[in-house]
PDB file of N, CA and C in Angstrom:
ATOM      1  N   UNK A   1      64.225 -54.607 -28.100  1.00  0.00           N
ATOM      2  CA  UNK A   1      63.004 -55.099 -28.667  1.00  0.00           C
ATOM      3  C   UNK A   1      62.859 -54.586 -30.084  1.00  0.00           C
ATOM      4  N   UNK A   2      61.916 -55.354 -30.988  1.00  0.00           N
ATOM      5  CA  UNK A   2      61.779 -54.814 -32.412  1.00  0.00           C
ATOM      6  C   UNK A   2      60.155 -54.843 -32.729  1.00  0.00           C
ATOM      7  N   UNK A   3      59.640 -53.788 -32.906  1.00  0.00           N
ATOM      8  CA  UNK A   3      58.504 -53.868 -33.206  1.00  0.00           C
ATOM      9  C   UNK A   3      57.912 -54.904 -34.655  1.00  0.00           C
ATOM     10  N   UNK A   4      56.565 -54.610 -34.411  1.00  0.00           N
ATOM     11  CA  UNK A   4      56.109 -54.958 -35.669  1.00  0.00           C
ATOM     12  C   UNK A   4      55.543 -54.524 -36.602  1.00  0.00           C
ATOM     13  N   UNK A   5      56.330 -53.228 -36.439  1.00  0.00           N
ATOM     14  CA  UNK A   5      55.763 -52.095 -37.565  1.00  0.00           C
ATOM     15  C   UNK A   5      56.803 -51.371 -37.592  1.00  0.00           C
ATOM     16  N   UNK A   6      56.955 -50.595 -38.680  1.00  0.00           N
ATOM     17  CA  UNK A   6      58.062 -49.599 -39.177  1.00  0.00           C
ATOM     18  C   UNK A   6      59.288 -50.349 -39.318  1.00  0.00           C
ATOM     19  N   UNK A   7      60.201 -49.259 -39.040  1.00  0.00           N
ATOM     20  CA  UNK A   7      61.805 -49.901 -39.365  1.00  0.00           C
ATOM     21  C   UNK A   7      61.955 -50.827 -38.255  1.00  0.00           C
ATOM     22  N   UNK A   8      62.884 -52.083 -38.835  1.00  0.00           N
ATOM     23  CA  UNK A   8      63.138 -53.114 -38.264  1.00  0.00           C
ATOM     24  C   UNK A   8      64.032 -53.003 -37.280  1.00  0.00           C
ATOM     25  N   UNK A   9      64.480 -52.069 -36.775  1.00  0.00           N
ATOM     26  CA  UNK A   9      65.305 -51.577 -35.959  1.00  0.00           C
ATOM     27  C   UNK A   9      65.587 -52.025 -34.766  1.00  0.00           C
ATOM     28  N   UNK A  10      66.124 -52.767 -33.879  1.00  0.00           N
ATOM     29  CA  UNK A  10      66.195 -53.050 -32.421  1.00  0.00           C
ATOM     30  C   UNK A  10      66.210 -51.564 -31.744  1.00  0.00           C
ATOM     31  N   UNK A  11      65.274 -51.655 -30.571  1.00  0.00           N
ATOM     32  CA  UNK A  11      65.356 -50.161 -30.323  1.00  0.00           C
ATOM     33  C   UNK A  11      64.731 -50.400 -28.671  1.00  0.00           C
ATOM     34  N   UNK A  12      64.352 -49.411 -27.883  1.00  0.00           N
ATOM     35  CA  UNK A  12      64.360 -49.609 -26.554  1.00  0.00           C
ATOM     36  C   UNK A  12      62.572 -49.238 -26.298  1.00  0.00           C
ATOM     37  N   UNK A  13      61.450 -49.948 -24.948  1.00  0.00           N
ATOM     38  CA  UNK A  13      60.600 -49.813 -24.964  1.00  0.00           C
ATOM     39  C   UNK A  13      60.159 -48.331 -24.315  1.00  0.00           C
ATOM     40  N   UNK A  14      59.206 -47.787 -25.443  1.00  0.00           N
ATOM     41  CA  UNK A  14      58.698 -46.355 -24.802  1.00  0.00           C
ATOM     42  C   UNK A  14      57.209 -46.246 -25.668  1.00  0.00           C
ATOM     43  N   UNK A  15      56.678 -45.219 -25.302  1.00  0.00           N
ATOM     44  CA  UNK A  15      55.292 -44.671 -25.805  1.00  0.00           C
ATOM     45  C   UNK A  15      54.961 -43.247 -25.455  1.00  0.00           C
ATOM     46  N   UNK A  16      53.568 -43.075 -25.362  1.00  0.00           N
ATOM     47  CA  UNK A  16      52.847 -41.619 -25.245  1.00  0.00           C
ATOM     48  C   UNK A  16      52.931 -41.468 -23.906  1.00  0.00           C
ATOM     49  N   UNK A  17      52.918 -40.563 -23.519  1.00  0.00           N
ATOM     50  CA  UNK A  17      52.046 -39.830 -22.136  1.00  0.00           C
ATOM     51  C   UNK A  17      50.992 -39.548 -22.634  1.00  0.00           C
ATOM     52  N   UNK A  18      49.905 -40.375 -21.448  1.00  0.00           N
ATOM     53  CA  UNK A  18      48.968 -39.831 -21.883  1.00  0.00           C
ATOM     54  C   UNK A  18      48.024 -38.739 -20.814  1.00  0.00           C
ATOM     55  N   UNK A  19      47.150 -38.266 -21.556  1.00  0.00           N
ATOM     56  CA  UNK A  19      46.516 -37.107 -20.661  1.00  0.00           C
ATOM     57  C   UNK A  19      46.848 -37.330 -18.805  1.00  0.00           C
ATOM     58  N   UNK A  20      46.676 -36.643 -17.496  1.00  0.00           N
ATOM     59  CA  UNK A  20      46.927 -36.498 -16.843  1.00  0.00           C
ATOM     60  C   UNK A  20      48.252 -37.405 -16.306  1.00  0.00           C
ATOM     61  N   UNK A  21      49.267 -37.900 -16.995  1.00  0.00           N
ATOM     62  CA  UNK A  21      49.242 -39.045 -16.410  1.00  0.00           C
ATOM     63  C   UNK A  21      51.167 -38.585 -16.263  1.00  0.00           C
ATOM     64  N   UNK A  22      51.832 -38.508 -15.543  1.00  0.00           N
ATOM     65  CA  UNK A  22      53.410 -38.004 -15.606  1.00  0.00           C
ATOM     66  C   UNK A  22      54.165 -39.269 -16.127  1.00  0.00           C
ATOM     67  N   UNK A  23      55.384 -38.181 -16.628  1.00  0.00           N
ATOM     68  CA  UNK A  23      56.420 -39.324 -17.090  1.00  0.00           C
ATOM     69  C   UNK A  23      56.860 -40.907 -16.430  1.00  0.00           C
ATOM     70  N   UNK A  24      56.624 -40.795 -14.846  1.00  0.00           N
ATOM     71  CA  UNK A  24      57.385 -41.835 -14.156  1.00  0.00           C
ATOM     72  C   UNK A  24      56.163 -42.698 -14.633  1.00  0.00           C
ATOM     73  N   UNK A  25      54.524 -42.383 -14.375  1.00  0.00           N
ATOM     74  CA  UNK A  25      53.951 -42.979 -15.067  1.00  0.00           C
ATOM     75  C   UNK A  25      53.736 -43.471 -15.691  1.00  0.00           C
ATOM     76  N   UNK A  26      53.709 -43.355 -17.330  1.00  0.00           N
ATOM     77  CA  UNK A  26      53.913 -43.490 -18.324  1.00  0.00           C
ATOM     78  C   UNK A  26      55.092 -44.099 -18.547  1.00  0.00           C
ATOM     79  N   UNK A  27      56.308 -44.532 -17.809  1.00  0.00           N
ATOM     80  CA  UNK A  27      57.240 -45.056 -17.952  1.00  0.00           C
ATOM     81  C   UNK A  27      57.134 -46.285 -17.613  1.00  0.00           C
ATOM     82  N   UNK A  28      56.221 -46.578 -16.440  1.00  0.00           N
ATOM     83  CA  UNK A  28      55.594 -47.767 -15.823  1.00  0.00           C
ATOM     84  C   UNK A  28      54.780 -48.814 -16.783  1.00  0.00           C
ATOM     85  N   UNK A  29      53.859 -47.768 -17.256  1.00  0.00           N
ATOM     86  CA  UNK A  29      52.910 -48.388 -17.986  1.00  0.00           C
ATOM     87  C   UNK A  29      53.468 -49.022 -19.209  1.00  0.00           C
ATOM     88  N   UNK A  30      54.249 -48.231 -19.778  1.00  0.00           N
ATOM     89  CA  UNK A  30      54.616 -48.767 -20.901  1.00  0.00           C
ATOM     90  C   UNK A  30      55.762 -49.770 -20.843  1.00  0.00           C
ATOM     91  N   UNK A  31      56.424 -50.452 -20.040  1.00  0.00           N
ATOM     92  CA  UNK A  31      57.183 -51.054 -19.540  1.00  0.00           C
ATOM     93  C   UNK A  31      56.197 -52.464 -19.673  1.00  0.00           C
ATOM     94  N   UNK A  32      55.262 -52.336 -18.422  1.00  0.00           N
ATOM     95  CA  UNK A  32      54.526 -53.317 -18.295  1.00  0.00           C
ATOM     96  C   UNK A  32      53.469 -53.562 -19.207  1.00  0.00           C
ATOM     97  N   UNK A  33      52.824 -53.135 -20.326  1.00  0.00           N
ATOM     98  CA  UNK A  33      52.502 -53.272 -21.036  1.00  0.00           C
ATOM     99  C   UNK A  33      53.086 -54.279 -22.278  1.00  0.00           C
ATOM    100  N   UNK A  34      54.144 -53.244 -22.711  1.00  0.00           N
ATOM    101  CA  UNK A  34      55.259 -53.904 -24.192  1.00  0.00           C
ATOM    102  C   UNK A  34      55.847 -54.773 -23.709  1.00  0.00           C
ATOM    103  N   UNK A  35      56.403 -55.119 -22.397  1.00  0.00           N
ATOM    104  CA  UNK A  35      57.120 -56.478 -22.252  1.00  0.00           C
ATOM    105  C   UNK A  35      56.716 -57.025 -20.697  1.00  0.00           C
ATOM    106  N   UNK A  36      55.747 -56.660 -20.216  1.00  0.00           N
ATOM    107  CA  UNK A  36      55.133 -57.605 -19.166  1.00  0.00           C
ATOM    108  C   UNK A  36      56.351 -57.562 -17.675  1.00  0.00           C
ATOM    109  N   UNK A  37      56.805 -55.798 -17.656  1.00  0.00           N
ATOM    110  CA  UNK A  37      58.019 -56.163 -16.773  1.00  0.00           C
ATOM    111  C   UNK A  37      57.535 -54.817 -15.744  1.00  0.00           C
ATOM    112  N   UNK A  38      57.799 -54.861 -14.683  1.00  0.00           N
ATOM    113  CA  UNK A  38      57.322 -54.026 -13.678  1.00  0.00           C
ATOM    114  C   UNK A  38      58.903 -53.317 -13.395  1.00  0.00           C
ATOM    115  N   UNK A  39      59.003 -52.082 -13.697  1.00  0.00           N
ATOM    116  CA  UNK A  39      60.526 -51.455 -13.027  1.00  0.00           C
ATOM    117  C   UNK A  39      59.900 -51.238 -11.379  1.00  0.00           C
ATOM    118  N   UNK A  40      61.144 -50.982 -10.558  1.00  0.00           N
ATOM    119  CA  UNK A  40      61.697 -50.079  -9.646  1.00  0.00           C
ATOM    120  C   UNK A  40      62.404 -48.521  -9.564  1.00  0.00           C
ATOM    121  N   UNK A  41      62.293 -47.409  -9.077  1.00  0.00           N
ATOM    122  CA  UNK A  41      62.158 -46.581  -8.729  1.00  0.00           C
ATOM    123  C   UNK A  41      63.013 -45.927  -9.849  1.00  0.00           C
ATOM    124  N   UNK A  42      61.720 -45.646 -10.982  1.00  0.00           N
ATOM    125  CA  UNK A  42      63.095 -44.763 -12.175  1.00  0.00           C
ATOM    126  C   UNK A  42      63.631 -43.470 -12.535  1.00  0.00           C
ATOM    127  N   UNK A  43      64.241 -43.677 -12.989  1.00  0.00           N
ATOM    128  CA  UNK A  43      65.315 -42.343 -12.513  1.00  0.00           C
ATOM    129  C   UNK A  43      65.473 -41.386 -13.798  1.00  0.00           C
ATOM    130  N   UNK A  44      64.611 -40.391 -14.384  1.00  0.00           N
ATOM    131  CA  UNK A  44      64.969 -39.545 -14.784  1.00  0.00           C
ATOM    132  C   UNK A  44      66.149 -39.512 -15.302  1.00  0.00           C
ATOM    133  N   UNK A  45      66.710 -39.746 -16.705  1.00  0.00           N
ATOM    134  CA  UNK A  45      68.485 -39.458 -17.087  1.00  0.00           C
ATOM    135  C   UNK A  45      68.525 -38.034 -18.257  1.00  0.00           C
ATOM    136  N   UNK A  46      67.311 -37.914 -18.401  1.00  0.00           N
ATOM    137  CA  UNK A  46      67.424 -36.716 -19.332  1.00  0.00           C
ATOM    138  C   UNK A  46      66.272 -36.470 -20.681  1.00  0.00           C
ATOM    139  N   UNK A  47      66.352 -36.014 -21.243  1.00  0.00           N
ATOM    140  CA  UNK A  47      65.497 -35.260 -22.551  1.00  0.00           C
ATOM    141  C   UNK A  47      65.890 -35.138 -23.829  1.00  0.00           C
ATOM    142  N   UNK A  48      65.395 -35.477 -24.797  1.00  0.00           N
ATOM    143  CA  UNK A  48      65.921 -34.316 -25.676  1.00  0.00           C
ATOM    144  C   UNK A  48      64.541 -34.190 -27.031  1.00  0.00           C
ATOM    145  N   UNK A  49      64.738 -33.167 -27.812  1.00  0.00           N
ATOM    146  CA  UNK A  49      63.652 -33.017 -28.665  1.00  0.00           C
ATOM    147  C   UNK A  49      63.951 -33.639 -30.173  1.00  0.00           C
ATOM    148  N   UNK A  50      62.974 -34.674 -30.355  1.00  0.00           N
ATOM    149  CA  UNK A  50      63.167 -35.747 -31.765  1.00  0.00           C
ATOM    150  C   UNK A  50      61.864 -35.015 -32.890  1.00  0.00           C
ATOM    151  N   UNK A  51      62.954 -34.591 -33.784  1.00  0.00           N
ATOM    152  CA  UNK A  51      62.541 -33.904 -34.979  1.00  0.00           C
ATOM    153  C   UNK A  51      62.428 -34.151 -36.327  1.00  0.00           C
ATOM    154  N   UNK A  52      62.825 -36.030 -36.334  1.00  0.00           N
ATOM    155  CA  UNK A  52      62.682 -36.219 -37.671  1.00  0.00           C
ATOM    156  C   UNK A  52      61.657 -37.030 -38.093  1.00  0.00           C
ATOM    157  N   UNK A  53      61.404 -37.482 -39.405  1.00  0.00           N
ATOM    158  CA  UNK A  53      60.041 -38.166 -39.656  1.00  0.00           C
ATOM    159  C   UNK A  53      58.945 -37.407 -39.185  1.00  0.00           C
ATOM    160  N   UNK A  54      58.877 -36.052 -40.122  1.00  0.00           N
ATOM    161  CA  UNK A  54      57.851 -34.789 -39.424  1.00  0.00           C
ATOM    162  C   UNK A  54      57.227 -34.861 -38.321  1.00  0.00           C
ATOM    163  N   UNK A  55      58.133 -35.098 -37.430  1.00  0.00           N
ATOM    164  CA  UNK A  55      57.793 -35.705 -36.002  1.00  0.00           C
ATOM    165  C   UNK A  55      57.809 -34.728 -35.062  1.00  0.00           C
ATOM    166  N   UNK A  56      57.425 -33.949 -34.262  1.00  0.00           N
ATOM    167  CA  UNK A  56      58.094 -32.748 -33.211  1.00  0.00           C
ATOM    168  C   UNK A  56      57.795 -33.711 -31.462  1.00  0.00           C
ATOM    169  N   UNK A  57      58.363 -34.539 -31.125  1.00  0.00           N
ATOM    170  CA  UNK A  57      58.332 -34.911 -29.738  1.00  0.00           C
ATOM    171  C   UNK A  57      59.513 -34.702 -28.789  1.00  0.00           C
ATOM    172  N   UNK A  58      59.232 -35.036 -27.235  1.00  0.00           N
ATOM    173  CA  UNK A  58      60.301 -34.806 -26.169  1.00  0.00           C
ATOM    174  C   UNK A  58      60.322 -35.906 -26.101  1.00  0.00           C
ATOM    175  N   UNK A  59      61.384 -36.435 -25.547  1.00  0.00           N
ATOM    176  CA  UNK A  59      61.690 -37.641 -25.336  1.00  0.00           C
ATOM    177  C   UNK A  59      62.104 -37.930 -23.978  1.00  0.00           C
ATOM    178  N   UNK A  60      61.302 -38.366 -23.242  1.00  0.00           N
ATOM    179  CA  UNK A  60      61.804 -38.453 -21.786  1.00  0.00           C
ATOM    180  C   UNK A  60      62.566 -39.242 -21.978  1.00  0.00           C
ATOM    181  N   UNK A  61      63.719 -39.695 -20.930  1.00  0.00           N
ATOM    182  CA  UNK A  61      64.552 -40.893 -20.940  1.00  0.00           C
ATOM    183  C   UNK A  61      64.453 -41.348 -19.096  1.00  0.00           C
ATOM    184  N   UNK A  62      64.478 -42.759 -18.826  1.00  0.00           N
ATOM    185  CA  UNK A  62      64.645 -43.482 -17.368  1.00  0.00           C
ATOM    186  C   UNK A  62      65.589 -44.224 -17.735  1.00  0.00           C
ATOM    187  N   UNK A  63      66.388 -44.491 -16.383  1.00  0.00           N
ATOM    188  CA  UNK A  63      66.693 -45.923 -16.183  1.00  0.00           C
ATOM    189  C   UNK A  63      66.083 -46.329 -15.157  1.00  0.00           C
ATOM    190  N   UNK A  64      66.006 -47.550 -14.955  1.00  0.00           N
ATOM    191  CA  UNK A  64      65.348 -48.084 -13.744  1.00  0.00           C
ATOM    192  C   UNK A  64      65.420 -49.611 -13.227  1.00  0.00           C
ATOM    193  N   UNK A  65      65.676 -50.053 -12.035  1.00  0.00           N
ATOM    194  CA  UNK A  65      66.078 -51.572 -12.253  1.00  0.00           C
ATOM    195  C   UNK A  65      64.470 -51.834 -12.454  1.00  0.00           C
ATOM    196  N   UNK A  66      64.543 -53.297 -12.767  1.00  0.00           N
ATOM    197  CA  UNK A  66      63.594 -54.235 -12.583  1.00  0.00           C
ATOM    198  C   UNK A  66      63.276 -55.784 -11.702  1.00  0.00           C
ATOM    199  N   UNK A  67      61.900 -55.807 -11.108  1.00  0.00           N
ATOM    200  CA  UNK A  67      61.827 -56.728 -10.607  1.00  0.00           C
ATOM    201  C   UNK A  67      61.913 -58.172 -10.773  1.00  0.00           C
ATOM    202  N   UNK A  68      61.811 -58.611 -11.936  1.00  0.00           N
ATOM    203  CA  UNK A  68      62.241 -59.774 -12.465  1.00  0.00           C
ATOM    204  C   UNK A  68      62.481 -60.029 -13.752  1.00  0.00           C
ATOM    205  N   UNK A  69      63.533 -60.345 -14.200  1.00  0.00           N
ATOM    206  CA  UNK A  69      64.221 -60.087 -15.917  1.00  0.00           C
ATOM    207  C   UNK A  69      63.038 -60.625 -17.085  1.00  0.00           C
ATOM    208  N   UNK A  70      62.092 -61.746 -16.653  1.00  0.00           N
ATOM    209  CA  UNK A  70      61.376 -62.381 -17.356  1.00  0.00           C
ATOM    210  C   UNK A  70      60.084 -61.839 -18.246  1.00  0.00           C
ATOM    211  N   UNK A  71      60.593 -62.070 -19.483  1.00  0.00           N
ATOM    212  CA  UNK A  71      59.817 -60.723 -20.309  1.00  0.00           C
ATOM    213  C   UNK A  71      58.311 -61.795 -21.027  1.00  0.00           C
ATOM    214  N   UNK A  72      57.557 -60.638 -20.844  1.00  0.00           N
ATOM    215  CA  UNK A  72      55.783 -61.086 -21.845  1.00  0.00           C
ATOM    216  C   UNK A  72      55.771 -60.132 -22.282  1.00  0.00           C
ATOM    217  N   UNK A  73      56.533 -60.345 -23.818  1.00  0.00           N
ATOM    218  CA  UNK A  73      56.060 -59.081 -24.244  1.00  0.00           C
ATOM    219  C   UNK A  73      54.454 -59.353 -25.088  1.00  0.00           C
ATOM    220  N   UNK A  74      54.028 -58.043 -25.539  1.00  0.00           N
ATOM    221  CA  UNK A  74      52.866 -58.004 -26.308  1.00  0.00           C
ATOM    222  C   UNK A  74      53.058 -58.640 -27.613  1.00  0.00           C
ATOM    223  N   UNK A  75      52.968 -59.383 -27.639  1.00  0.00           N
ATOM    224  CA  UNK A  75      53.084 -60.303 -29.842  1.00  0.00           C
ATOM    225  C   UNK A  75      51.999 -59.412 -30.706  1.00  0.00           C
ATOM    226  N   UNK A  76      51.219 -58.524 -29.936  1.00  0.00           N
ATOM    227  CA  UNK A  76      50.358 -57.519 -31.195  1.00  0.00           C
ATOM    228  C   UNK A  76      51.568 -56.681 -31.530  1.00  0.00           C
ATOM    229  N   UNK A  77      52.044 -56.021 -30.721  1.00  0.00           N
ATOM    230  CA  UNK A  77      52.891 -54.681 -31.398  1.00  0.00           C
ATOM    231  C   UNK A  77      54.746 -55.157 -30.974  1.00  0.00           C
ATOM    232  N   UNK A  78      55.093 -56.351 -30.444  1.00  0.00           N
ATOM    233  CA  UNK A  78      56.432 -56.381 -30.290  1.00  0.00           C
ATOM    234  C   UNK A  78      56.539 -57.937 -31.258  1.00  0.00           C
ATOM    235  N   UNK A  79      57.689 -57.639 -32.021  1.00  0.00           N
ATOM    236  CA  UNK A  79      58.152 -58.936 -32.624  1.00  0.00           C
ATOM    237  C   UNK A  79      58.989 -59.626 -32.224  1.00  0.00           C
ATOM    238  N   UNK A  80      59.859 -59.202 -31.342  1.00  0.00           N
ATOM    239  CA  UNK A  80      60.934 -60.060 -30.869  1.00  0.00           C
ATOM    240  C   UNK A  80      61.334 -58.784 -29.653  1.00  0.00           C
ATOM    241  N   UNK A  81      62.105 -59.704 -28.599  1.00  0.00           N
ATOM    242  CA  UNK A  81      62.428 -58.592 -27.120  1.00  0.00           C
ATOM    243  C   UNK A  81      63.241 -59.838 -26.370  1.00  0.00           C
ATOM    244  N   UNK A  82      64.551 -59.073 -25.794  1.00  0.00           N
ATOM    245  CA  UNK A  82      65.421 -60.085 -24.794  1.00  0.00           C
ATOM    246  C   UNK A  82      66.337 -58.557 -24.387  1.00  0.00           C
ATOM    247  N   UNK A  83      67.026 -59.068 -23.135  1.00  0.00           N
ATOM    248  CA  UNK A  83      67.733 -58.855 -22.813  1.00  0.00           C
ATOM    249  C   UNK A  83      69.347 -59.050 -23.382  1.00  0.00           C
ATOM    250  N   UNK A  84      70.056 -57.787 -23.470  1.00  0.00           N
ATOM    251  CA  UNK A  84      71.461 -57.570 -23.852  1.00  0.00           C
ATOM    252  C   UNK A  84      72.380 -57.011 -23.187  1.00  0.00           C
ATOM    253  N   UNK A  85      74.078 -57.197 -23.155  1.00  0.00           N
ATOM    254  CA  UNK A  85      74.818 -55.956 -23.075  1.00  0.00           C
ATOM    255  C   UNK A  85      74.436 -55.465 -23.571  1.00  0.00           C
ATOM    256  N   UNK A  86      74.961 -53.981 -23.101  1.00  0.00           N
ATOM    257  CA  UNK A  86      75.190 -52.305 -23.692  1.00  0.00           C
ATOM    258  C   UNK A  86      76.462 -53.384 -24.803  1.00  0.00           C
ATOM    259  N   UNK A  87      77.434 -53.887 -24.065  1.00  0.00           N
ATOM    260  CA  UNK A  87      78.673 -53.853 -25.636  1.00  0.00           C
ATOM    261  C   UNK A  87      78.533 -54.893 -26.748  1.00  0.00           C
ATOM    262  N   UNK A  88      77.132 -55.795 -26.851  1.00  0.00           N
ATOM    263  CA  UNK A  88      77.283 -56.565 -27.790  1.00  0.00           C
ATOM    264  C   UNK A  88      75.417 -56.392 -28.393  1.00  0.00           C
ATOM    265  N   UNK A  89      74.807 -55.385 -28.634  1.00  0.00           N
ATOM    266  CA  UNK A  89      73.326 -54.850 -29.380  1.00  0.00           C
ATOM    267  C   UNK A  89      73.517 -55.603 -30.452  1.00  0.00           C
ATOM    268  N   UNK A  90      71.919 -56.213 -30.260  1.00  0.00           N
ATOM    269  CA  UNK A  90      71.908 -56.796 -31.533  1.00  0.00           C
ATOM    270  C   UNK A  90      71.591 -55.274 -33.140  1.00  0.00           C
ATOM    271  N   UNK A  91      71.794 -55.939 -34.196  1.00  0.00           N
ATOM    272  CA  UNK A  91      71.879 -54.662 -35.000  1.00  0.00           C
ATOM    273  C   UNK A  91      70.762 -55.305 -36.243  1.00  0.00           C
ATOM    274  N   UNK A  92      70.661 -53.931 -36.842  1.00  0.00           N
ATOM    275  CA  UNK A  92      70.797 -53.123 -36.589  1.00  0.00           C
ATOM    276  C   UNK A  92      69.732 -52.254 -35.378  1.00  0.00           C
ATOM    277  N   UNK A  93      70.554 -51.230 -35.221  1.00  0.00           N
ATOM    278  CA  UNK A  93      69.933 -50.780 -33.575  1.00  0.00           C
ATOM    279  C   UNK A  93      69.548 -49.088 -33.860  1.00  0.00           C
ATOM    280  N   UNK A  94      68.475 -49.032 -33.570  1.00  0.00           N
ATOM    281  CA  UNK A  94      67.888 -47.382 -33.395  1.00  0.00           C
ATOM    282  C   UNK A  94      69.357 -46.780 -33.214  1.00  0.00           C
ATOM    283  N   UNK A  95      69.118 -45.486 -34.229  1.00  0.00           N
ATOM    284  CA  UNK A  95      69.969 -44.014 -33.800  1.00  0.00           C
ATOM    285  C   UNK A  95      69.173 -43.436 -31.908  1.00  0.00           C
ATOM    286  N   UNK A  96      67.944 -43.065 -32.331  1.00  0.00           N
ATOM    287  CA  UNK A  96      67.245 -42.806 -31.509  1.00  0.00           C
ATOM    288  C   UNK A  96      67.974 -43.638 -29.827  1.00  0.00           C
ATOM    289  N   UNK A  97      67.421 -44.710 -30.156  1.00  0.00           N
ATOM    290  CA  UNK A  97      67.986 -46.141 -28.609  1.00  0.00           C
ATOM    291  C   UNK A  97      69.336 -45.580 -28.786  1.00  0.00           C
ATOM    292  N   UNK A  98      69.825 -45.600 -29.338  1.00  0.00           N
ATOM    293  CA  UNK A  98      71.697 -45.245 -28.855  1.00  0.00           C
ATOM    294  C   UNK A  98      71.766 -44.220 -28.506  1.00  0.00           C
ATOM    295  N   UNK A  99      71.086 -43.407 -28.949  1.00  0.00           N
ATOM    296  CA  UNK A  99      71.237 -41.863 -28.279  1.00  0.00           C
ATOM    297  C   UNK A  99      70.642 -41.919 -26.993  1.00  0.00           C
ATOM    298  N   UNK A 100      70.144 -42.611 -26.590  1.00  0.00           N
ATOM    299  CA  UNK A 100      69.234 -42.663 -25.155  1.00  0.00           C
ATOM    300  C   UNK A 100      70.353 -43.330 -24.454  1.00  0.00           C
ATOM    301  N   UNK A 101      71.090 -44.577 -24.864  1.00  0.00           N
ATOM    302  CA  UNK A 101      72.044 -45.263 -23.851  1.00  0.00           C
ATOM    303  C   UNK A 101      73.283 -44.562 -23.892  1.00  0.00           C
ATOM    304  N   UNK A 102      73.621 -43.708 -24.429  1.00  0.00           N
ATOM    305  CA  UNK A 102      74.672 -42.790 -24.531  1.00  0.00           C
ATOM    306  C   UNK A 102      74.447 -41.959 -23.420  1.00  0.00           C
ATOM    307  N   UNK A 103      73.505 -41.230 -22.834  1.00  0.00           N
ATOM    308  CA  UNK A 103      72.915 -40.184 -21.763  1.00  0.00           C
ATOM    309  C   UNK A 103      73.069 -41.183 -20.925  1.00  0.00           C
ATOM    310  N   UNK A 104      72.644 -42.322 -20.548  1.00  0.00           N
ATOM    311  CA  UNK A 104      72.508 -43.479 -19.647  1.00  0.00           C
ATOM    312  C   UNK A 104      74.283 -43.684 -18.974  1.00  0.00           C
ATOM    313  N   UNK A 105      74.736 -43.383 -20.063  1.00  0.00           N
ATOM    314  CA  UNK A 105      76.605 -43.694 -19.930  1.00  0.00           C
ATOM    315  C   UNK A 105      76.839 -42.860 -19.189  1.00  0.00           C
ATOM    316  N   UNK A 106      76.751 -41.991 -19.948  1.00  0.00           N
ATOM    317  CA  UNK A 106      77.265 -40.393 -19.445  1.00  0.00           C
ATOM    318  C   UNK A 106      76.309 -40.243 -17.982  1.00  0.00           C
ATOM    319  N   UNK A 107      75.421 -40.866 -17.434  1.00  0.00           N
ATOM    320  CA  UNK A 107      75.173 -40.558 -15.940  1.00  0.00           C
ATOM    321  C   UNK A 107      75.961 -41.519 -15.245  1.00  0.00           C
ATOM    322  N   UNK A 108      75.733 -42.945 -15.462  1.00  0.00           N
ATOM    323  CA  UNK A 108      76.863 -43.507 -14.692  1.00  0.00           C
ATOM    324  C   UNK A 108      78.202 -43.620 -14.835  1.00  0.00           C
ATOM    325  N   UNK A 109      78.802 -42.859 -15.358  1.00  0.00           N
ATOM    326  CA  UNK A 109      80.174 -41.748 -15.426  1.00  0.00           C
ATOM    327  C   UNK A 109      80.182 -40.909 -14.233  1.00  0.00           C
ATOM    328  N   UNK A 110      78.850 -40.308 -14.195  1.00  0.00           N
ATOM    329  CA  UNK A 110      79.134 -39.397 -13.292  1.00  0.00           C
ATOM    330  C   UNK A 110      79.004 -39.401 -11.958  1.00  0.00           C
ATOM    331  N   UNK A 111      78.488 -41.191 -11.348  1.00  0.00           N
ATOM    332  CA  UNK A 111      78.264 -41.405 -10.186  1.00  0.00           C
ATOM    333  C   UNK A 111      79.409 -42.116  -9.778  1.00  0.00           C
TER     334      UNK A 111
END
């Protein structure tokens, strides 16, 4: 997906946690929110801490299937959103998003 703000970047859907609310949560919401898609049971792939653009955040990461591929996304804050391979991203593509599907690799490597 590519927002409609900041760098034009193809990049992957995420947001805040917000007050009481846990990651699997917040993983939900923002799913179904930015592109109108409900996951199945997601899976935790890892963390890491994003420090640039005087930024200090964690970055949870999921994978998770979904119940039906057919996307609504939001036209306030998403400009364009589809489905891709991992081997053919449209570009240019988040550092950030690649660093997330890289951890994604490296778990199903390890199953």
């Amino acid at each position: 997906m590519r927002h409609n703000y900041g760098k034009s970047w193809w990049t992957l859907p995420g947001g805040r946690i917000k007050k009481h609310e846990t990651p699997e949560e917040a993983v939900r919401r923002e799913m179904k929110e930015e592109l109108g898609v409900e996951i199945i049971s997601p899976a935790r792939i890892g963390q890491f801490l994003y420090t640039s653009e005087y930024k200090r955040d964690t970055i949870v990461c999921f994978a998770a299937k979904i119940k039906d591929k057919r996307i609504s996304s939001d036209r306030r804050e998403i400009l364009e959103a589809r489905w891709c391979p991992r081997e053919n991203l449209p570009q240019p593509f988040s550092p950030i998003a690649a660093r997330i599907l890289g951890m994604w690799q490296q778990r199903e490597d390890k199953d």
